[in-house]
PDB file of N, CA and C in Angstrom:
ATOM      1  N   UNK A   1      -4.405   7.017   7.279  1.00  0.00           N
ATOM      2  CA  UNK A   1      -3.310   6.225   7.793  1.00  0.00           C
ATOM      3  C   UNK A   1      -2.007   6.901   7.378  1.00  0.00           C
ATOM      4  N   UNK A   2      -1.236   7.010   8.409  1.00  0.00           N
ATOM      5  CA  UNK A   2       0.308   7.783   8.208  1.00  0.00           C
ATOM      6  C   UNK A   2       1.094   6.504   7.033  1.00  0.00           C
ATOM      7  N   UNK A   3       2.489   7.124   6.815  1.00  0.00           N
ATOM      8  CA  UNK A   3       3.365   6.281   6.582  1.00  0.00           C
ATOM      9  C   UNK A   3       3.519   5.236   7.359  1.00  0.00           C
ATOM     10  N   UNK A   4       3.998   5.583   8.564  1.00  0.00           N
ATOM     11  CA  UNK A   4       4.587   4.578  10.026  1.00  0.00           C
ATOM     12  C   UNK A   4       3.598   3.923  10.150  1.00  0.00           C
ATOM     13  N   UNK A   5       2.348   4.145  10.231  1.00  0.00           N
ATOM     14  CA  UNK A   5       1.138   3.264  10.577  1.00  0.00           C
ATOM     15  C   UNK A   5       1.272   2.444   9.434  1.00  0.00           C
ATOM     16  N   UNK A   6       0.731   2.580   7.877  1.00  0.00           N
ATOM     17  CA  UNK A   6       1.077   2.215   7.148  1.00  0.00           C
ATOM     18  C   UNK A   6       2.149   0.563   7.234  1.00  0.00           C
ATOM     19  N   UNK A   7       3.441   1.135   7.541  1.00  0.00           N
ATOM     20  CA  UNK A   7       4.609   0.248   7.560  1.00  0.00           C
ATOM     21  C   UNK A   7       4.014  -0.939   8.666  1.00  0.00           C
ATOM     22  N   UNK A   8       4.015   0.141   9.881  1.00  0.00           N
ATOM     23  CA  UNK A   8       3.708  -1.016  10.526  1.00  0.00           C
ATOM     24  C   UNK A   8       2.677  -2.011  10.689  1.00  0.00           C
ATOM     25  N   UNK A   9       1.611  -1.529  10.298  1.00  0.00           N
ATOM     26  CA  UNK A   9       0.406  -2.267   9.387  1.00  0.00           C
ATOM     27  C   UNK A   9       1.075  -3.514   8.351  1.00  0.00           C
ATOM     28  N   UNK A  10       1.487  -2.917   7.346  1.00  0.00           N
ATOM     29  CA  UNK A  10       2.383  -4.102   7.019  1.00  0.00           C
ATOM     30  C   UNK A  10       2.967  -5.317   7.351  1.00  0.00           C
ATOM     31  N   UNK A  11       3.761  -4.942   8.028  1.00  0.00           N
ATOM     32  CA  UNK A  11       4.336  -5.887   9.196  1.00  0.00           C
ATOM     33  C   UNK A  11       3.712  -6.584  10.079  1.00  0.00           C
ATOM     34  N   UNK A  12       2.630  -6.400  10.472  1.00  0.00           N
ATOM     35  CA  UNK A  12       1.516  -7.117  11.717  1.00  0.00           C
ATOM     36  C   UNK A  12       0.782  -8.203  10.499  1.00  0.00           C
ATOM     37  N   UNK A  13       0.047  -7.595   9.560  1.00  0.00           N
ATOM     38  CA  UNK A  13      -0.597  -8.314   8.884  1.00  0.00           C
ATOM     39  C   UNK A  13       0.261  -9.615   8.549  1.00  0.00           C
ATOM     40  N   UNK A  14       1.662  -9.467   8.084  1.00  0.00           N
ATOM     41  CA  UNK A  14       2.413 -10.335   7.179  1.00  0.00           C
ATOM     42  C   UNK A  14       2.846 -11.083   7.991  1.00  0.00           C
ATOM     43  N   UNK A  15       2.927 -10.720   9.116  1.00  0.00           N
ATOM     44  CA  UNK A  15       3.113 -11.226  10.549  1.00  0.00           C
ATOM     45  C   UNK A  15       4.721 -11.348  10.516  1.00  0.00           C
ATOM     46  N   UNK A  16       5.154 -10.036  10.175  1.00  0.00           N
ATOM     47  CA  UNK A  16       6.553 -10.021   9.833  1.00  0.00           C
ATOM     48  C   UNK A  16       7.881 -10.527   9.266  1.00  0.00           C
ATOM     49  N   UNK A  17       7.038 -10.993   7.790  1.00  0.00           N
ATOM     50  CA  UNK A  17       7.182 -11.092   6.628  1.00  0.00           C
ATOM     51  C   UNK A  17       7.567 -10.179   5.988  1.00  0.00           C
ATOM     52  N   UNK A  18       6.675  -9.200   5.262  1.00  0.00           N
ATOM     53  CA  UNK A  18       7.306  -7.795   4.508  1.00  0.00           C
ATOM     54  C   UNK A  18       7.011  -6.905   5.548  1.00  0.00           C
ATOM     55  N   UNK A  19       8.958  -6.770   5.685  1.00  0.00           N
ATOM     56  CA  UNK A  19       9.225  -5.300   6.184  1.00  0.00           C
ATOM     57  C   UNK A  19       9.754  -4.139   4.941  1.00  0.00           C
ATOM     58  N   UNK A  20       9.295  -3.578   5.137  1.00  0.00           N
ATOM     59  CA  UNK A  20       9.533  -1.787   4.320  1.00  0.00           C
ATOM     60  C   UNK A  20      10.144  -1.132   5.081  1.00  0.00           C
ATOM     61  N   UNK A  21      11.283  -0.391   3.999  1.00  0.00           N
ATOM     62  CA  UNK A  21      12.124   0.729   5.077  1.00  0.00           C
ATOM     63  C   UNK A  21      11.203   2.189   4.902  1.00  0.00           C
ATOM     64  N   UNK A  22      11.720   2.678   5.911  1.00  0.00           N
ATOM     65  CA  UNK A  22      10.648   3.911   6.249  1.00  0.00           C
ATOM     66  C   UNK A  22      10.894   5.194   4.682  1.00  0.00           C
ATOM     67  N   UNK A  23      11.396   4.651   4.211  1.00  0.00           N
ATOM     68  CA  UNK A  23      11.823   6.005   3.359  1.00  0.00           C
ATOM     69  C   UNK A  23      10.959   5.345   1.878  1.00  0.00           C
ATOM     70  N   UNK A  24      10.521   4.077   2.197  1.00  0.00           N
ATOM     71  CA  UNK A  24      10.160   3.325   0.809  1.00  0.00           C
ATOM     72  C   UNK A  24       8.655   3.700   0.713  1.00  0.00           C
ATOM     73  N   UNK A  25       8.016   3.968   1.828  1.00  0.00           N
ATOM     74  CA  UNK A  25       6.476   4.274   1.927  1.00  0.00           C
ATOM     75  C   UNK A  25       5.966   5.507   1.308  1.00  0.00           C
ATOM     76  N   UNK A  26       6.850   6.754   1.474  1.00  0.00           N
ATOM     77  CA  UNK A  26       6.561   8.333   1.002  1.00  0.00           C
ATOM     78  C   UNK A  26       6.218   8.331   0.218  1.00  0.00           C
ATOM     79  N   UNK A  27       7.074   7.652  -1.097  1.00  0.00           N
ATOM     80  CA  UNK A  27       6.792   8.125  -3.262  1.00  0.00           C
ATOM     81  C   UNK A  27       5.920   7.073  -3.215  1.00  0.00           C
ATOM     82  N   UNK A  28       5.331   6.596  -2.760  1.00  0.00           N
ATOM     83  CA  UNK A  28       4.180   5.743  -3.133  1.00  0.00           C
ATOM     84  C   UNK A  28       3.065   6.447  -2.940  1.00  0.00           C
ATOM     85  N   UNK A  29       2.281   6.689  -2.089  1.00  0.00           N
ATOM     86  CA  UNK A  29       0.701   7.784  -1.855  1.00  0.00           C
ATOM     87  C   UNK A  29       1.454   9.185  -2.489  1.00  0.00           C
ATOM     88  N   UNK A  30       2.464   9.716  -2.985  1.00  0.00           N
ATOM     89  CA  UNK A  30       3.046  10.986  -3.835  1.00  0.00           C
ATOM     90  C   UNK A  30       2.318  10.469  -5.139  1.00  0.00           C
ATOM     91  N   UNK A  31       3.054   9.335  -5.658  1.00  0.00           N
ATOM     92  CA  UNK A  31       2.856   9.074  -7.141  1.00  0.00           C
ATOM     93  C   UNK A  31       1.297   8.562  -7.259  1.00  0.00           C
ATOM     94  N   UNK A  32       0.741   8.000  -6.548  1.00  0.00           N
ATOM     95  CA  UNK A  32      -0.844   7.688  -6.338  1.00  0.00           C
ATOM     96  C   UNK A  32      -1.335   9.111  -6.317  1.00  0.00           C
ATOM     97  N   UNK A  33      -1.242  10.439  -5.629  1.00  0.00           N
ATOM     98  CA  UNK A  33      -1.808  10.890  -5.598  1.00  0.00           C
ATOM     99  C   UNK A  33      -1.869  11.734  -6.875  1.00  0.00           C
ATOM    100  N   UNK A  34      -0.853  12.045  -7.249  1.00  0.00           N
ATOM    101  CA  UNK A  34      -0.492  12.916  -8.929  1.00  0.00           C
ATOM    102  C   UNK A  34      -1.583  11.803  -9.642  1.00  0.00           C
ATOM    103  N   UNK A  35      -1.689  10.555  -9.852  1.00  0.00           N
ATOM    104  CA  UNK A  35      -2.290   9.708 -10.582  1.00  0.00           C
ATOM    105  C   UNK A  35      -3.727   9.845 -10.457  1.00  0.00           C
ATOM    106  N   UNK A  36      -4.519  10.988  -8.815  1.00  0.00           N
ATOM    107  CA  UNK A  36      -5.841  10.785  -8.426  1.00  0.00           C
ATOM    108  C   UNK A  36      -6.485   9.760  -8.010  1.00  0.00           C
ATOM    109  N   UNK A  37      -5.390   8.944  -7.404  1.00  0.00           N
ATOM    110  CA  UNK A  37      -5.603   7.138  -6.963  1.00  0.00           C
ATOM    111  C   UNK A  37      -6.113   7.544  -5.457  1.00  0.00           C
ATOM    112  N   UNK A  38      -5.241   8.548  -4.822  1.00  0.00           N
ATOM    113  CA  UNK A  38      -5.699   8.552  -3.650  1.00  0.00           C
ATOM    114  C   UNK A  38      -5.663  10.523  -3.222  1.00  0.00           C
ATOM    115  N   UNK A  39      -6.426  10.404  -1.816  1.00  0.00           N
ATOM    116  CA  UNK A  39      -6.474  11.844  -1.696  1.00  0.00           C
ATOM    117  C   UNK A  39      -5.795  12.478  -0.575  1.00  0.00           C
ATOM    118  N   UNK A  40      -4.960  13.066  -0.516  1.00  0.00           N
ATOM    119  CA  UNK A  40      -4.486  13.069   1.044  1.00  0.00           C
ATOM    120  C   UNK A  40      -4.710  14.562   2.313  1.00  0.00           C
ATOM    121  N   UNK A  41      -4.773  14.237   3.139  1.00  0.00           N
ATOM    122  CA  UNK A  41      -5.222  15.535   4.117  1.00  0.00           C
ATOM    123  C   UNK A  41      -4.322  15.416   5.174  1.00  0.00           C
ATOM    124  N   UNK A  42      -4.758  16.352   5.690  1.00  0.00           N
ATOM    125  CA  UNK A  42      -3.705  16.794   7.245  1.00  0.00           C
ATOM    126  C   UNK A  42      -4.568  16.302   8.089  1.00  0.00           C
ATOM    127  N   UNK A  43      -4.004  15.652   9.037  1.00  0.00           N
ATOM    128  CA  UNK A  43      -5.015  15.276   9.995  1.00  0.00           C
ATOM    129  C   UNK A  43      -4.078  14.752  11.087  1.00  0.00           C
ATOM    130  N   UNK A  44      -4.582  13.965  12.754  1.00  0.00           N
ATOM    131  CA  UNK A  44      -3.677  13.402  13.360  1.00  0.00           C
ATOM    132  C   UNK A  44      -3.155  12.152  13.009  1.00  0.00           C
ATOM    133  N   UNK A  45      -2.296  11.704  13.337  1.00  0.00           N
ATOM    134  CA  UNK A  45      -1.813  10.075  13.713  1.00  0.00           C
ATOM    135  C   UNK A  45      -2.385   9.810  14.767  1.00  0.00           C
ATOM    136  N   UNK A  46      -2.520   8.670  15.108  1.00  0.00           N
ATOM    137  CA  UNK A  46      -2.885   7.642  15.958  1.00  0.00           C
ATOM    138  C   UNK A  46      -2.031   8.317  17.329  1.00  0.00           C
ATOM    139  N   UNK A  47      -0.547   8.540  17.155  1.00  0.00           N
ATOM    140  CA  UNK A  47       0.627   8.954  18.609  1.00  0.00           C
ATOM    141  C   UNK A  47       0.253  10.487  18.474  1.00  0.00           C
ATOM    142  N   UNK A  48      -0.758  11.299  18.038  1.00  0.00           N
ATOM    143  CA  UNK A  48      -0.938  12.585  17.900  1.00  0.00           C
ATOM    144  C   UNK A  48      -0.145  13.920  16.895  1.00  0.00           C
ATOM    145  N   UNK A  49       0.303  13.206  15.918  1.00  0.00           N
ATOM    146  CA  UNK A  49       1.221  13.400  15.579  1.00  0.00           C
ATOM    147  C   UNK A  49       0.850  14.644  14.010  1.00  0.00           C
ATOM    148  N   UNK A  50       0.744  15.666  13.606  1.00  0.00           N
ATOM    149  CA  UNK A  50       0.483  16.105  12.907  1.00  0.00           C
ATOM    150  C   UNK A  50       0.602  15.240  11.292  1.00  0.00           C
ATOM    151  N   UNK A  51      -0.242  14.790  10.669  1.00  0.00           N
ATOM    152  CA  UNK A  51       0.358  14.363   9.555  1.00  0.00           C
ATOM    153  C   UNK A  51      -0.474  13.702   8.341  1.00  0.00           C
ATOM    154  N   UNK A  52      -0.134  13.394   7.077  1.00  0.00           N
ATOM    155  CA  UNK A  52      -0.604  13.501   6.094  1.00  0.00           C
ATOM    156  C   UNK A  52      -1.394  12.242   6.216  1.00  0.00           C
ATOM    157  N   UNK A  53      -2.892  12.322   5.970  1.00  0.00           N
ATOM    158  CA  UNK A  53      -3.922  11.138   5.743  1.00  0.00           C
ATOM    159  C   UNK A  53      -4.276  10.464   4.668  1.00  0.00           C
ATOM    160  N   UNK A  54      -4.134   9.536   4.054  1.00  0.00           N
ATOM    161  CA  UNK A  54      -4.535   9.041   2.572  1.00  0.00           C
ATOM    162  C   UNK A  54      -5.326   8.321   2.940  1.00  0.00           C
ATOM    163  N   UNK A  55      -6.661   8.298   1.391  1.00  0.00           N
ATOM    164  CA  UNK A  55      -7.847   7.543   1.215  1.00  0.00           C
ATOM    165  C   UNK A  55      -8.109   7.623   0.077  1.00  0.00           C
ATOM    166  N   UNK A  56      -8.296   6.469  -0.357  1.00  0.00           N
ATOM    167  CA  UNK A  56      -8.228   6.106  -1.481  1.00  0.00           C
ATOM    168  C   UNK A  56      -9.583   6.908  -2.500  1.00  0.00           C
ATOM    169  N   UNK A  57      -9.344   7.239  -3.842  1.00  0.00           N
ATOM    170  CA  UNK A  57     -10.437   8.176  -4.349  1.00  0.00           C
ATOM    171  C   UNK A  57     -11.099   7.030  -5.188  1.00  0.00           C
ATOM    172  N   UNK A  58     -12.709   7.165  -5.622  1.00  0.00           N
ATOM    173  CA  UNK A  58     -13.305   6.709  -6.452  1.00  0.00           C
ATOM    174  C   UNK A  58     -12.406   6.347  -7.877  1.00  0.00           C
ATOM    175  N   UNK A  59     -11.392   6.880  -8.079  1.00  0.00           N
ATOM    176  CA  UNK A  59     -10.778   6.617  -9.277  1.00  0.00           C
ATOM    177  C   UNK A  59      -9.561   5.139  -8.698  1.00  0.00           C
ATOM    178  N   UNK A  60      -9.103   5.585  -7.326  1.00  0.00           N
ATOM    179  CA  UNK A  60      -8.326   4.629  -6.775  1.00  0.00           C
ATOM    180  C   UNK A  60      -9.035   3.461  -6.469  1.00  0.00           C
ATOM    181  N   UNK A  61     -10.294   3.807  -6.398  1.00  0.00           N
ATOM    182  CA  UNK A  61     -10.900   2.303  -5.577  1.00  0.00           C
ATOM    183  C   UNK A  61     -11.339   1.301  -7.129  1.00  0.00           C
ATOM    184  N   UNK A  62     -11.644   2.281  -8.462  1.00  0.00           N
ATOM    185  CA  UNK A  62     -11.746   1.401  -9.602  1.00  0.00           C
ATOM    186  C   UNK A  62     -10.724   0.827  -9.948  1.00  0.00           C
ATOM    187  N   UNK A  63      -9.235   1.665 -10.236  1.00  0.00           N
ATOM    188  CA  UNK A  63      -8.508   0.912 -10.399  1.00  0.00           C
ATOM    189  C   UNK A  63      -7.868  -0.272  -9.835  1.00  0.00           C
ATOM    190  N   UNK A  64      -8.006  -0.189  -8.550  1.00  0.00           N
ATOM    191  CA  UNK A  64      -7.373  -0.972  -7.337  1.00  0.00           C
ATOM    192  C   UNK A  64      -7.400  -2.816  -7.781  1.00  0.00           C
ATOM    193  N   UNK A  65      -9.263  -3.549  -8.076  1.00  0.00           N
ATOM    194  CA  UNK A  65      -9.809  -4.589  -9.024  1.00  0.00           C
ATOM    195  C   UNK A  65      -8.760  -5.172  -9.664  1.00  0.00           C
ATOM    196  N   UNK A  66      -8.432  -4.395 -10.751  1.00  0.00           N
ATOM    197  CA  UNK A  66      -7.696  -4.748 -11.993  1.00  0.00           C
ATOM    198  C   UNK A  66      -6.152  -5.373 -11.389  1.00  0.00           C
ATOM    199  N   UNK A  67      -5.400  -3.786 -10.734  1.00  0.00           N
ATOM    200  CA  UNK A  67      -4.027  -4.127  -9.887  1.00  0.00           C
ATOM    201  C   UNK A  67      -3.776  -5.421  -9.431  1.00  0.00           C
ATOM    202  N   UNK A  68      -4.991  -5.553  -8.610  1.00  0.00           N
ATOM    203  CA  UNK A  68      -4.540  -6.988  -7.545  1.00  0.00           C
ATOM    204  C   UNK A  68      -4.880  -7.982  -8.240  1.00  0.00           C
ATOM    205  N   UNK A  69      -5.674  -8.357  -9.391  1.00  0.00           N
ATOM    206  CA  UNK A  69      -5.761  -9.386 -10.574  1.00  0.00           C
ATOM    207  C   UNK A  69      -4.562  -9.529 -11.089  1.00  0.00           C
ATOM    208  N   UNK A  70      -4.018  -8.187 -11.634  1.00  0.00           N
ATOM    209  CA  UNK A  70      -2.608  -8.743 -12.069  1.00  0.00           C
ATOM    210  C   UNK A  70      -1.577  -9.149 -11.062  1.00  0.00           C
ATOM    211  N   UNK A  71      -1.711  -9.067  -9.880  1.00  0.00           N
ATOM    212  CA  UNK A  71      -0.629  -9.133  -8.824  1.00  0.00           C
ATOM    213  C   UNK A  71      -1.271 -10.287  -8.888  1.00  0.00           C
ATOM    214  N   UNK A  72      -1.998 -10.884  -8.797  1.00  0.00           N
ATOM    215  CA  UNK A  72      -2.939 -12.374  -8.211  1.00  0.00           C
ATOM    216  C   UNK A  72      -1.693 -13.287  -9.730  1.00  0.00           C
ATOM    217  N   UNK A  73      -2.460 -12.817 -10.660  1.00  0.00           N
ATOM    218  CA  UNK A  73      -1.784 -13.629 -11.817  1.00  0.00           C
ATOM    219  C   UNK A  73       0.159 -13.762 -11.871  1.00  0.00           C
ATOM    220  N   UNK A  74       0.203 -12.596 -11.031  1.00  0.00           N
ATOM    221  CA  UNK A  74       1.895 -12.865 -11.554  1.00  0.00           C
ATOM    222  C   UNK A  74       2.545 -13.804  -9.977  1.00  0.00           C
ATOM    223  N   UNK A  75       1.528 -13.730  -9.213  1.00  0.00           N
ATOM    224  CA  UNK A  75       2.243 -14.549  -8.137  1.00  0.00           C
ATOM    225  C   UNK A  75       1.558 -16.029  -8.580  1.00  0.00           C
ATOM    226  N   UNK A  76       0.402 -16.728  -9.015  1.00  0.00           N
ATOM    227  CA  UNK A  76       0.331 -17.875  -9.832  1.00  0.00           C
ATOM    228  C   UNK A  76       1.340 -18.033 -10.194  1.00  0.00           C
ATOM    229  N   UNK A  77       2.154 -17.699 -11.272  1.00  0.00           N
ATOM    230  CA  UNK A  77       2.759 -17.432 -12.388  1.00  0.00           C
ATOM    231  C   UNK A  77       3.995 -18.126 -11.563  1.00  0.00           C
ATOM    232  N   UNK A  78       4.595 -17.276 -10.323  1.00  0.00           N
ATOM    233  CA  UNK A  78       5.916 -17.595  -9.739  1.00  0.00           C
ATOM    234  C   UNK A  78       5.156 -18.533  -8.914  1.00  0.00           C
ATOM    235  N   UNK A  79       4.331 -19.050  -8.586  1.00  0.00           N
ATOM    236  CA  UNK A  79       4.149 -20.364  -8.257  1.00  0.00           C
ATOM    237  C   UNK A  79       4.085 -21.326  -8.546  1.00  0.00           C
ATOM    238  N   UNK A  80       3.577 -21.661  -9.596  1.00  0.00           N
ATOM    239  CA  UNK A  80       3.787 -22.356 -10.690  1.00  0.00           C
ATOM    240  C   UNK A  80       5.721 -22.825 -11.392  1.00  0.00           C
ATOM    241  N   UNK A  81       6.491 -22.034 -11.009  1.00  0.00           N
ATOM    242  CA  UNK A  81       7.853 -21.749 -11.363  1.00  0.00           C
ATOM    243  C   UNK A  81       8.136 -22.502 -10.475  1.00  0.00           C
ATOM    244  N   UNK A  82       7.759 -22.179  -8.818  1.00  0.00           N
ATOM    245  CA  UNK A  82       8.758 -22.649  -7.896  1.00  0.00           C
ATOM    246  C   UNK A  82       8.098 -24.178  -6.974  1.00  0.00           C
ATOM    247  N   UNK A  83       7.006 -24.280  -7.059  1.00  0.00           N
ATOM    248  CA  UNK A  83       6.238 -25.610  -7.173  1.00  0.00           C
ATOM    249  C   UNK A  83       6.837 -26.451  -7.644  1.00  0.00           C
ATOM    250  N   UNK A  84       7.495 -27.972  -6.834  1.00  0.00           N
ATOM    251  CA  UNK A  84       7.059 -29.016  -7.964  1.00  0.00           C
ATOM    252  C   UNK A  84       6.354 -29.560  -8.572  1.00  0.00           C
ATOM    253  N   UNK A  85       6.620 -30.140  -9.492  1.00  0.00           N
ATOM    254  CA  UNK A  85       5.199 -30.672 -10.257  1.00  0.00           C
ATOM    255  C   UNK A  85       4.669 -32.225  -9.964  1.00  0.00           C
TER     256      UNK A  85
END
């Protein structure tokens, strides 16, 4: 999946909720990949488009579990905040 796919993936799911600016997507699969979270290749886009493919590596798919537990817990957390009681 490109960046743009990516983004706009985003956006469909959230049902256009979280939008991302196009420049916010790049240092993310960069810093994942220095980390061995994910692996990336040359390949097409979807519009034919020459460009970089990410998939997530056995090291990305262990860590991934843990991530979204803590993302799970810290949005409780601000729910709990903004909830009345």
């Amino acid at each position: 999946m490109t960046a743009v796919e990516a983004r706009d993936r985003f956006q469909q799911v959230s049902q256009d909720v979280l939008r991302v600016g196009q420049g916010s997507l790049y240092p993310a699969p960069q810093r994942l990949a220095i980390k061995d979270r994910v692996k990336a290749e040359w390949g097409q886009s979807e519009n034919n488009r020459r460009s970089h493919l990410y998939k997530l590596t056995p090291a990305g798919r262990k860590r991934l579990k843990p991530e979204v537990a803590d993302f799970e817990g810290v949005l409780e957390a601000i729910l709990r905040v903004v909830q009345p009681t």
